[in-house]
C-alpha atoms as a PDB file:
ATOM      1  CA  UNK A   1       7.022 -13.905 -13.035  1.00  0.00           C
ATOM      2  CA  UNK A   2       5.952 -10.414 -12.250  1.00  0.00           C
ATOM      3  CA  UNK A   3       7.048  -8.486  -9.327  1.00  0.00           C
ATOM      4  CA  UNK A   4       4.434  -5.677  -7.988  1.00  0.00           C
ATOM      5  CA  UNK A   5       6.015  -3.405  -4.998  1.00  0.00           C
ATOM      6  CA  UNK A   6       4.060  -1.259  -2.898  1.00  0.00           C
ATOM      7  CA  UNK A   7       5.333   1.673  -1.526  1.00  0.00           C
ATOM      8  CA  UNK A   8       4.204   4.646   0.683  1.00  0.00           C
ATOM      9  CA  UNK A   9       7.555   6.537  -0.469  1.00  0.00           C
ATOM     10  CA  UNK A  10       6.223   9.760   2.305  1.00  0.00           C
ATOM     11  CA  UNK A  11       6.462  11.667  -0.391  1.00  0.00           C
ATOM     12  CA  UNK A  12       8.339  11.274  -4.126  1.00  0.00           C
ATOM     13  CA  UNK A  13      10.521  13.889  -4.328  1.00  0.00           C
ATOM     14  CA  UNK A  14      11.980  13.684  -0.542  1.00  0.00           C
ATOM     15  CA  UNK A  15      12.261   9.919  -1.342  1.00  0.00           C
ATOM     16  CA  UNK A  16      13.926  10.937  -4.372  1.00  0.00           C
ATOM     17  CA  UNK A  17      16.923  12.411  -2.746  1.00  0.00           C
ATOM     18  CA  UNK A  18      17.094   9.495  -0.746  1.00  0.00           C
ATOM     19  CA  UNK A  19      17.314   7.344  -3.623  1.00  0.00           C
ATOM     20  CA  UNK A  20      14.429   6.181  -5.451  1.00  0.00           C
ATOM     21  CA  UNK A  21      15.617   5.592  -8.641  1.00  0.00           C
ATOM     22  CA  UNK A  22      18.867   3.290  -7.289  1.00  0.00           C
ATOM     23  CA  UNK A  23      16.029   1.691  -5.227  1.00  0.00           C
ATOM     24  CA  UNK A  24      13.998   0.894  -8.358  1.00  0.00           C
ATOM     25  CA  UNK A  25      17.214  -0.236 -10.767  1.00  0.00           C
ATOM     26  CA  UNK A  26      18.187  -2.652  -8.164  1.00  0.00           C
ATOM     27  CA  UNK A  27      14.806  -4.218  -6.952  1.00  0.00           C
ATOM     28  CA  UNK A  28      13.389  -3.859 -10.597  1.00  0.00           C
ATOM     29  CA  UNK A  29      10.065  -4.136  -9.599  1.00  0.00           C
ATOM     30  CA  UNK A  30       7.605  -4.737 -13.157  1.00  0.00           C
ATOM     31  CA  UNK A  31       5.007  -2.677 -11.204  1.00  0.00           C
ATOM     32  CA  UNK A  32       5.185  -0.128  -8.738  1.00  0.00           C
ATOM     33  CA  UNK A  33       2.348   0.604  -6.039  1.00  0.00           C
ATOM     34  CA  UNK A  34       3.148   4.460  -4.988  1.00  0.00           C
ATOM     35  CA  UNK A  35       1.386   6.074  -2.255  1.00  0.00           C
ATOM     36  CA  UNK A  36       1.228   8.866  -0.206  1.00  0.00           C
ATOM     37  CA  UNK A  37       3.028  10.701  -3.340  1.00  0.00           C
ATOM     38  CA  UNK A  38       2.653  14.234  -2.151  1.00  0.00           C
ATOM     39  CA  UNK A  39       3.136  15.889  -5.623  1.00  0.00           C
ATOM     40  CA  UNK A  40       1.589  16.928  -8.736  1.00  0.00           C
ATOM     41  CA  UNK A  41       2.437  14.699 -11.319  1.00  0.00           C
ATOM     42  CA  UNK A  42       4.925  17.558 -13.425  1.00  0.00           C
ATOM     43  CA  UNK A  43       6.391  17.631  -9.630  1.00  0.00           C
ATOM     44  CA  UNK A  44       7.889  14.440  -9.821  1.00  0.00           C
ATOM     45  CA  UNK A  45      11.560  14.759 -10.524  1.00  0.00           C
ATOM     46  CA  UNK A  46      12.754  14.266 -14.337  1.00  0.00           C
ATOM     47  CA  UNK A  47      14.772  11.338 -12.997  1.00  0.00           C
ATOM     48  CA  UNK A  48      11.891   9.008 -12.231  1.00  0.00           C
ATOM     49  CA  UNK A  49       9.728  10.643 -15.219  1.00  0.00           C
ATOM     50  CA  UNK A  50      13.017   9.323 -17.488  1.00  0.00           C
ATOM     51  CA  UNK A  51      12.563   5.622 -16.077  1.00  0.00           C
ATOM     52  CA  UNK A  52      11.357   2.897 -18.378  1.00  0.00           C
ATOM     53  CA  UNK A  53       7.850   2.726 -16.914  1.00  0.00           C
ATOM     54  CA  UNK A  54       4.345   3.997 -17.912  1.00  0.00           C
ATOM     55  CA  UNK A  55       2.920   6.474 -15.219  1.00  0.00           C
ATOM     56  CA  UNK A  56      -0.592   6.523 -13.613  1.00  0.00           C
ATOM     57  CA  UNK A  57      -1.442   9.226 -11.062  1.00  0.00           C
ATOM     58  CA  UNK A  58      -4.412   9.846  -8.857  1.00  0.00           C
ATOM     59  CA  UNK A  59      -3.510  13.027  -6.869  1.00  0.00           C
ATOM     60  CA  UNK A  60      -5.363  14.926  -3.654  1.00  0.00           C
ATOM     61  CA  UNK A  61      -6.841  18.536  -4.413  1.00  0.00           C
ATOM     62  CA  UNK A  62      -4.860  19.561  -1.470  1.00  0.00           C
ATOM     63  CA  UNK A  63      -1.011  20.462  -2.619  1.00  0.00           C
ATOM     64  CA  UNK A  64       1.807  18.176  -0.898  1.00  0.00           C
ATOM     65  CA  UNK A  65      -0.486  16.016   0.619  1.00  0.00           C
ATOM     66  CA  UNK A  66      -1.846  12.443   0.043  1.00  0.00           C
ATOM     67  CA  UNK A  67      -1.625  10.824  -3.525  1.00  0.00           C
ATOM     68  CA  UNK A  68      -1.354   7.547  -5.116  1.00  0.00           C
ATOM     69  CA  UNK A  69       0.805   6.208  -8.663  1.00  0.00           C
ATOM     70  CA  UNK A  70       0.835   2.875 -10.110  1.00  0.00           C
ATOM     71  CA  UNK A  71       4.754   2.752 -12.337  1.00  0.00           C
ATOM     72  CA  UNK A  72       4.544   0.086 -14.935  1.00  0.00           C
ATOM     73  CA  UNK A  73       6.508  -2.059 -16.902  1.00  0.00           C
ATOM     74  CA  UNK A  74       3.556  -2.398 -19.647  1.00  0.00           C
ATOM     75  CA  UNK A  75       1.013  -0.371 -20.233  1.00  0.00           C
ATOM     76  CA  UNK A  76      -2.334  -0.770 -18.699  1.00  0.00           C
ATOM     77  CA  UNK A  77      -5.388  -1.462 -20.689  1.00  0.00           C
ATOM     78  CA  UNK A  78      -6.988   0.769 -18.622  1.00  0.00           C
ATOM     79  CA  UNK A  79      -7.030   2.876 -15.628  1.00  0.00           C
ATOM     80  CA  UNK A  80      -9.615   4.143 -12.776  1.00  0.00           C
ATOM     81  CA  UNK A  81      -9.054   6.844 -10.776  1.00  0.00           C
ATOM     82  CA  UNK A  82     -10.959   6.836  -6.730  1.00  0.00           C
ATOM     83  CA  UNK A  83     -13.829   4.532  -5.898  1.00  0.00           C
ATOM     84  CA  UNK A  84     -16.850   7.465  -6.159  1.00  0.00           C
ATOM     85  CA  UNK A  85     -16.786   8.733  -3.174  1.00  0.00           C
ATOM     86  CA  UNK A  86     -16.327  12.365  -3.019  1.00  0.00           C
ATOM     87  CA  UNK A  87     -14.284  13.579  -0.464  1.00  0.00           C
ATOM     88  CA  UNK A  88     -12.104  10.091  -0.747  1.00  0.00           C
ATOM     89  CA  UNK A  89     -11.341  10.869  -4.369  1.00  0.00           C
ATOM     90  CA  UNK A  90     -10.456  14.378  -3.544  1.00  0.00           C
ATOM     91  CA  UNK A  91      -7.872  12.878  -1.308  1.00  0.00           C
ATOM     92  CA  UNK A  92      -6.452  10.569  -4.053  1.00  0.00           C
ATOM     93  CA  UNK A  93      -6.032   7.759  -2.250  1.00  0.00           C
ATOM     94  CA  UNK A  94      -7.107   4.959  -4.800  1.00  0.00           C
ATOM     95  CA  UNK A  95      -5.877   4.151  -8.341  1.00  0.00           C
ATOM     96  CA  UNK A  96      -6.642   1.240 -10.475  1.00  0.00           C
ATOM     97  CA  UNK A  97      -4.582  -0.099 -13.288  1.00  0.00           C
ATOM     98  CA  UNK A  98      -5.928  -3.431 -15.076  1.00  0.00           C
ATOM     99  CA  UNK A  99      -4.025  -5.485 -17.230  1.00  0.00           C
ATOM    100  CA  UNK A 100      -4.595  -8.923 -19.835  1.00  0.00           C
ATOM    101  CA  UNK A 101      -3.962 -11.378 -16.491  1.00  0.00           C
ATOM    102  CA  UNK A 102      -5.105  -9.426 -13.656  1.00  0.00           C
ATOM    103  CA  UNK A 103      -5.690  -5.811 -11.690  1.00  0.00           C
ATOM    104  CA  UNK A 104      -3.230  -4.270  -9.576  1.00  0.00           C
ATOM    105  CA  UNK A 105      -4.910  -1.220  -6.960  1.00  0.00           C
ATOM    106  CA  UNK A 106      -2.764   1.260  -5.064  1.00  0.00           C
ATOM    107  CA  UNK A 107      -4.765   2.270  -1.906  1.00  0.00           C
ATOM    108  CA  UNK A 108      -4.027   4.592   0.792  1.00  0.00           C
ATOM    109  CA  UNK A 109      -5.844   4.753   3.867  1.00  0.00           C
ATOM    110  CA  UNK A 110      -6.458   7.658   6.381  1.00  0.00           C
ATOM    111  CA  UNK A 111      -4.900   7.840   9.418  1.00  0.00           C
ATOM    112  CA  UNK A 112      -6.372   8.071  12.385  1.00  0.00           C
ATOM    113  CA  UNK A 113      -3.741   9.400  14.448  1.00  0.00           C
ATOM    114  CA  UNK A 114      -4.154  12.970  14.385  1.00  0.00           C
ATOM    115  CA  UNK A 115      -7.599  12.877  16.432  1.00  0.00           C
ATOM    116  CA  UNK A 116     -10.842  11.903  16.710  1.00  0.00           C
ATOM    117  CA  UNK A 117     -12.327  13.698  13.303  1.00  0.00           C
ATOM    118  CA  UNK A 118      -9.579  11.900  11.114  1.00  0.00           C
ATOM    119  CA  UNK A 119     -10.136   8.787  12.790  1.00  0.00           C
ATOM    120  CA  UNK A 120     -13.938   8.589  12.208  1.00  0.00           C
ATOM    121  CA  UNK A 121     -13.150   9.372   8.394  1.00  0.00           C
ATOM    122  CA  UNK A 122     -10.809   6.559   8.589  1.00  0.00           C
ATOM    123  CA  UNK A 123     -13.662   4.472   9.307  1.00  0.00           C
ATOM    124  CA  UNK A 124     -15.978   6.066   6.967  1.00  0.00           C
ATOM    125  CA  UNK A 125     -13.426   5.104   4.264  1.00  0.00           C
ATOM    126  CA  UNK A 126     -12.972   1.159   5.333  1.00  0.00           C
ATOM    127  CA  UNK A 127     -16.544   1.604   5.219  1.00  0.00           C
ATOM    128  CA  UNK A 128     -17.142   2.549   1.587  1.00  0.00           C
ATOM    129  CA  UNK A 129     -13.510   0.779   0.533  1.00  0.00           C
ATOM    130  CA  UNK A 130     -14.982  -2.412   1.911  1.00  0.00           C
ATOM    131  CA  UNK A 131     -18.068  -2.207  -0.394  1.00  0.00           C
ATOM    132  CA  UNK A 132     -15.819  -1.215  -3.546  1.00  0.00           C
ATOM    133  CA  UNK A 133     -13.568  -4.305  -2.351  1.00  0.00           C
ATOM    134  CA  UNK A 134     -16.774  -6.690  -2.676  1.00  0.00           C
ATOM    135  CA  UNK A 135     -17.476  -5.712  -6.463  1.00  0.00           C
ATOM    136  CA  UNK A 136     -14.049  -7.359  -7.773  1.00  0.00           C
ATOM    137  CA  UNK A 137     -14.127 -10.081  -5.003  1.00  0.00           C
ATOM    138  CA  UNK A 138     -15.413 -12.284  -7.099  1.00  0.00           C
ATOM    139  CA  UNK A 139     -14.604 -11.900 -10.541  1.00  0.00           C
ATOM    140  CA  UNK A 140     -12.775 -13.886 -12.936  1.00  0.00           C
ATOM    141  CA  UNK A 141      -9.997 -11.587 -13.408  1.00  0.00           C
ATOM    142  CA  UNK A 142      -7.935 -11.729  -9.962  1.00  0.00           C
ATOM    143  CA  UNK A 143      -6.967  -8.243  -8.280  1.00  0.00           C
ATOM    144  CA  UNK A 144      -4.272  -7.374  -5.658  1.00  0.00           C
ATOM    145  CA  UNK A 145      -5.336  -4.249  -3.448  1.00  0.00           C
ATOM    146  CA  UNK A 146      -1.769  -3.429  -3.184  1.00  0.00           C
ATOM    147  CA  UNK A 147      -0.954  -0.275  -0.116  1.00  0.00           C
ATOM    148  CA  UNK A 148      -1.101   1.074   3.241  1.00  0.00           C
ATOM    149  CA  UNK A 149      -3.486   0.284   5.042  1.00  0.00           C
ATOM    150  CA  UNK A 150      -2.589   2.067   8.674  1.00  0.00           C
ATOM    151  CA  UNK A 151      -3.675  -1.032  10.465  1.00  0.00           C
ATOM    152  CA  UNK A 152      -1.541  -3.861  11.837  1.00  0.00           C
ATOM    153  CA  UNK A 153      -3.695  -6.817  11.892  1.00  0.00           C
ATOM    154  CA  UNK A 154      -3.156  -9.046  14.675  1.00  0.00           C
ATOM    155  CA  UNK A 155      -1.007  -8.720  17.386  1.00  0.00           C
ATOM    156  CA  UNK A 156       2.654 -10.252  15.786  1.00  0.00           C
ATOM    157  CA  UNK A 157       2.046  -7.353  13.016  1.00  0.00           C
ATOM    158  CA  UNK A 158       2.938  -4.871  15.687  1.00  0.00           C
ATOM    159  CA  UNK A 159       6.043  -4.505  18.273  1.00  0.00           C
ATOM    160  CA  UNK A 160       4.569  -4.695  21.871  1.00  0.00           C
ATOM    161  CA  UNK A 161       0.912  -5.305  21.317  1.00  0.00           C
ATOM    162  CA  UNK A 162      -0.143  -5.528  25.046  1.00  0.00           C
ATOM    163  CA  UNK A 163       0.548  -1.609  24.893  1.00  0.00           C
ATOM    164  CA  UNK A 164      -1.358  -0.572  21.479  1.00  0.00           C
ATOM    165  CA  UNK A 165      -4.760  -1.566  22.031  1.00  0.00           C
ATOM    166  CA  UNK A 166      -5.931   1.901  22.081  1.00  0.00           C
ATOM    167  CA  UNK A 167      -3.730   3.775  19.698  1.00  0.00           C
ATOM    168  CA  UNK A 168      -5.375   4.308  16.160  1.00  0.00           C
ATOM    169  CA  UNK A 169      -4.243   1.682  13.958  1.00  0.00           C
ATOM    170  CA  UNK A 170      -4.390  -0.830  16.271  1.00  0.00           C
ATOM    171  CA  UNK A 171      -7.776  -0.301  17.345  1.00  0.00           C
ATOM    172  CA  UNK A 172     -10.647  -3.320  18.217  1.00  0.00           C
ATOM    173  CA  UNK A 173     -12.759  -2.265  15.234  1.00  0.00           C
ATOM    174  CA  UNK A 174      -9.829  -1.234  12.762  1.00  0.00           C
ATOM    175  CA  UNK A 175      -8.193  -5.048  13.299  1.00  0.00           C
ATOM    176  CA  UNK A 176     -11.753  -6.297  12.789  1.00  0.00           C
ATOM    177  CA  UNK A 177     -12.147  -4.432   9.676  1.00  0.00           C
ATOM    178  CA  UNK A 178      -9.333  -6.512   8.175  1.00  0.00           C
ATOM    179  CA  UNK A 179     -10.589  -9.497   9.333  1.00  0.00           C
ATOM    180  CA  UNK A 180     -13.598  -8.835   7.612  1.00  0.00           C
ATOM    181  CA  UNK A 181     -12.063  -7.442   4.391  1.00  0.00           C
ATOM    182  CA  UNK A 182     -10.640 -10.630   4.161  1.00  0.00           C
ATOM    183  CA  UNK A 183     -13.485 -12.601   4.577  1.00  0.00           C
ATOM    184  CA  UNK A 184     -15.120 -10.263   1.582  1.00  0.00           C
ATOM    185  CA  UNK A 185     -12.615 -13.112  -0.384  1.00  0.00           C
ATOM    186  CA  UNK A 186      -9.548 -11.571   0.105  1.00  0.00           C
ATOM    187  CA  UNK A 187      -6.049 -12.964   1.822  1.00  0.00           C
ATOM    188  CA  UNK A 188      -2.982 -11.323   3.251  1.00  0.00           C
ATOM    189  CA  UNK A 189      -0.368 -12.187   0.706  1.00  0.00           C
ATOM    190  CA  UNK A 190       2.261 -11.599   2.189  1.00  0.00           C
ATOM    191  CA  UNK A 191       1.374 -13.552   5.840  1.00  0.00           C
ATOM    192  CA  UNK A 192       0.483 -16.639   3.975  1.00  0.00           C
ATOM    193  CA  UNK A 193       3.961 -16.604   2.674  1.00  0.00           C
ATOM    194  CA  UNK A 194       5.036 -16.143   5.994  1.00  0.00           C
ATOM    195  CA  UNK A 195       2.552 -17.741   8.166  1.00  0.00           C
ATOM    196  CA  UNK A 196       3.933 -16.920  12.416  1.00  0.00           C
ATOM    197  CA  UNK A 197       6.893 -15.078  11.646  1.00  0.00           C
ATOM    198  CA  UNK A 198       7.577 -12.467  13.788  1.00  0.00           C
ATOM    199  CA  UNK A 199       9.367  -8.967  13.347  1.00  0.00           C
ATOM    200  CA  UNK A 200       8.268  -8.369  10.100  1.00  0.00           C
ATOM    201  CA  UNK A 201       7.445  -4.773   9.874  1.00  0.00           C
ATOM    202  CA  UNK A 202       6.755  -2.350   7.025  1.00  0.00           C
ATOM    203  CA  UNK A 203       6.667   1.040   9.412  1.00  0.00           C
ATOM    204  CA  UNK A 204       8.447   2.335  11.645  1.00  0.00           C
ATOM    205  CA  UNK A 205       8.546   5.805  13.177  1.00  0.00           C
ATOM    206  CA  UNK A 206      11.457   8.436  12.880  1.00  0.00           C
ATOM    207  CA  UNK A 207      11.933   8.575  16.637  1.00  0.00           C
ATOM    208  CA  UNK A 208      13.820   6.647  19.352  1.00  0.00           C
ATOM    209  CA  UNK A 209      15.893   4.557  16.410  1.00  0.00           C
ATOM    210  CA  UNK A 210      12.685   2.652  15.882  1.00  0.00           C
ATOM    211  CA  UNK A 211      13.918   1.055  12.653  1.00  0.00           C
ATOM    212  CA  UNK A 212      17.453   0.478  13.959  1.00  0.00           C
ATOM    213  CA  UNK A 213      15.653  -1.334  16.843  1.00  0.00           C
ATOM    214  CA  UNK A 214      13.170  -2.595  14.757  1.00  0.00           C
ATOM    215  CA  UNK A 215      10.089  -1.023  16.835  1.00  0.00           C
ATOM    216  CA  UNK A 216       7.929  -1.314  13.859  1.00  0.00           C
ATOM    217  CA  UNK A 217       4.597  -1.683  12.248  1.00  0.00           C
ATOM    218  CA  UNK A 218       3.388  -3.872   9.509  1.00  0.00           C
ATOM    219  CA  UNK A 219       0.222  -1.590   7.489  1.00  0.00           C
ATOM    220  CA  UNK A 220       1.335  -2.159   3.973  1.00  0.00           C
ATOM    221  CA  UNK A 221      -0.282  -5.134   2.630  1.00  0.00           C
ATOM    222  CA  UNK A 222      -1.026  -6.796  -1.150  1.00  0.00           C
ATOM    223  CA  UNK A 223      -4.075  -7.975  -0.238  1.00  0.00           C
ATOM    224  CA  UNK A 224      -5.542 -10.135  -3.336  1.00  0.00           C
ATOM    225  CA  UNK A 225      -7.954 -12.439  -4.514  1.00  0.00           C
ATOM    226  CA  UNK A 226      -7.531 -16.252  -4.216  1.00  0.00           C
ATOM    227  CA  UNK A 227      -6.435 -16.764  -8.015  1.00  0.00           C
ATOM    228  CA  UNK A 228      -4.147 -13.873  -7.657  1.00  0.00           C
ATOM    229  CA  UNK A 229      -2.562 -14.940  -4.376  1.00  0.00           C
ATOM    230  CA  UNK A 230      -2.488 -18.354  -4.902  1.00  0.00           C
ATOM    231  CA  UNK A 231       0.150 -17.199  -7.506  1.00  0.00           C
ATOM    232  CA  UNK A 232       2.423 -15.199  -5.458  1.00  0.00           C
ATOM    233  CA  UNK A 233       5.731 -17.031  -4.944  1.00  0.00           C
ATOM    234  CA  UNK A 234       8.107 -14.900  -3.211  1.00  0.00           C
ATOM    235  CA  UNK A 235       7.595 -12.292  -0.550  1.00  0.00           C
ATOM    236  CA  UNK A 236      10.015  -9.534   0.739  1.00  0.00           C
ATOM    237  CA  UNK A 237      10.104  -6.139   3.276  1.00  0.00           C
ATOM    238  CA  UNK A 238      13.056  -4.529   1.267  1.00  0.00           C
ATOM    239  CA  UNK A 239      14.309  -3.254   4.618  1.00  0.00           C
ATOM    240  CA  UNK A 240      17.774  -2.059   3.820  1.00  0.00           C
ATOM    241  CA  UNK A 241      16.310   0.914   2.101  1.00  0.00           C
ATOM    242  CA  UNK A 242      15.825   4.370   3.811  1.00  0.00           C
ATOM    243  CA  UNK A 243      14.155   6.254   1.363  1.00  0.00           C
ATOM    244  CA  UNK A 244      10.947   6.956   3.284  1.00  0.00           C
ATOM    245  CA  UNK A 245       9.478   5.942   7.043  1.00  0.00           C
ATOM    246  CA  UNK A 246       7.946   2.642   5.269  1.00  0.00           C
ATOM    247  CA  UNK A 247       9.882   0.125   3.044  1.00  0.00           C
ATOM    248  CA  UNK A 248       8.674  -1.264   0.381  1.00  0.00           C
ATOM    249  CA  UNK A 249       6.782  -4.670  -0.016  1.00  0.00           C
ATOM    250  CA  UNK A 250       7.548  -7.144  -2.765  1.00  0.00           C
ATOM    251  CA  UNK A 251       5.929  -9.784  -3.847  1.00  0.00           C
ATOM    252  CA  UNK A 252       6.384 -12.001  -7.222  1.00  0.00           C
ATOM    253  CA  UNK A 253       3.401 -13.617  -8.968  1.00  0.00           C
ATOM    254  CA  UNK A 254       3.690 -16.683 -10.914  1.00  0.00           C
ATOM    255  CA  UNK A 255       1.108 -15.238 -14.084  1.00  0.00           C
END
């Protein structure tokens, strides 16, 4: 069994103080999905640099902003850093790690919520990611696109849906983008292990006791081939942990 996380940790060192490393000695993930990392890679704290896992970064140009890590257990047999897009891979937002069984991608996604220029790069990226999602669609060795996404997918992915129809990440096209993602040959891990089930967020925003109410968002997804997910076993939000606005997302593969 092998148990990937993925985790926007809003940055590693502020999740650090929070806890990380108790996080990662209890949980004991065998791979770790890190995004929005917000470092330089001798900026992440000794602590998690001392932890029994091999280290892949992809970091933005831009200092303290953006970023993306795959922690693991065994070392990959190789790693790719962005998809070849130029500004995207400025942003590091995409990291690749493959090993003997399978690939494991940490992705982060724009968001869209600081106006309208952000929000048509966001779709510029799903546009591009979408193509680089259709080259290992159908390959022999499975994949899991493991991150956040900043889209809720259908309407029990968010907390009062009738109201979010126009707020970026919740948008007509951005919901359709997953849907077609998926139909690339990809499926929603985590949903098929817990097909209807409501309240299961992954986000939720610092204000108005959002988590504490559970007011939340789910935009952090493993989203995998068929002989990848057809594998996964056990699914879990690791919601007890407040080491960053997002908790991390579980998942155990049978390989």
């Amino acid at each position: 069994m092998i148990k990937i996380s993925s985790f926007n940790v809003n940055g590693i060192r502020a999740a650090h103080r929070k806890g990380f490393v108790d996080w990662v000695e209890e949980s004991d993930p065998d791979i770790i999905c890190i995004q929005e990392l917000r470092a330089l890679e001798n900026q992440v704290p000794k602590q998690i640099r001392e932890l029994d896992y091999h280290e892949n970064y992809h970091v933005a140009d831009k200092k303290g902003y953006s970023g993306v890590a795959i922690y693991s257990k065994e070392e990959p047999l190789k790693v790719e850093h962005g998809i070849g897009v130029d500004w995207i891979d400025r942003e590091g937002r995409i990291i690749m790690a493959e090993f003997e069984k399978f690939r494991v991608f940490s992705i982060y996604a724009p968001s869209g919520t600081t106006g309208d220029v952000r929000q048509d790069m966001k779709m510029k990226f799903l546009a591009d990611f979408i193509r680089f999602g259709e080259r290992y669609a159908n390959d022999d060795k499975p994949s899991v696109f493991c991150g956040d996404y900043n889209i809720c997918h259908t309407e029990i992915d968010i907390h009062n849906p009738s109201k979010q129809h126009k707020t970026s990440g919740f948008l007509p096209e951005e919901r359709q983008w997953v849907t077609e993602f998926l139909e690339v040959g990809y499926q929603d891990v985590f949903r098929e292990l817990h097909p209807g089930e409501e309240d299961l967020y992954s986000w939720w925003s610092y204000r108005a006791a959002s988590k504490e109410r559970n007011k939340g968002w789910r935009i952090d997804y493993h989203l995998a081939t068929p002989k990848m997910a057809e594998k996964a076993e056990e699914a879990e939000i690791e919601m007890k942990w407040d080491l960053s606005d997002h908790a991390p997302v579980s998942i155990s593969y049978k390989l």
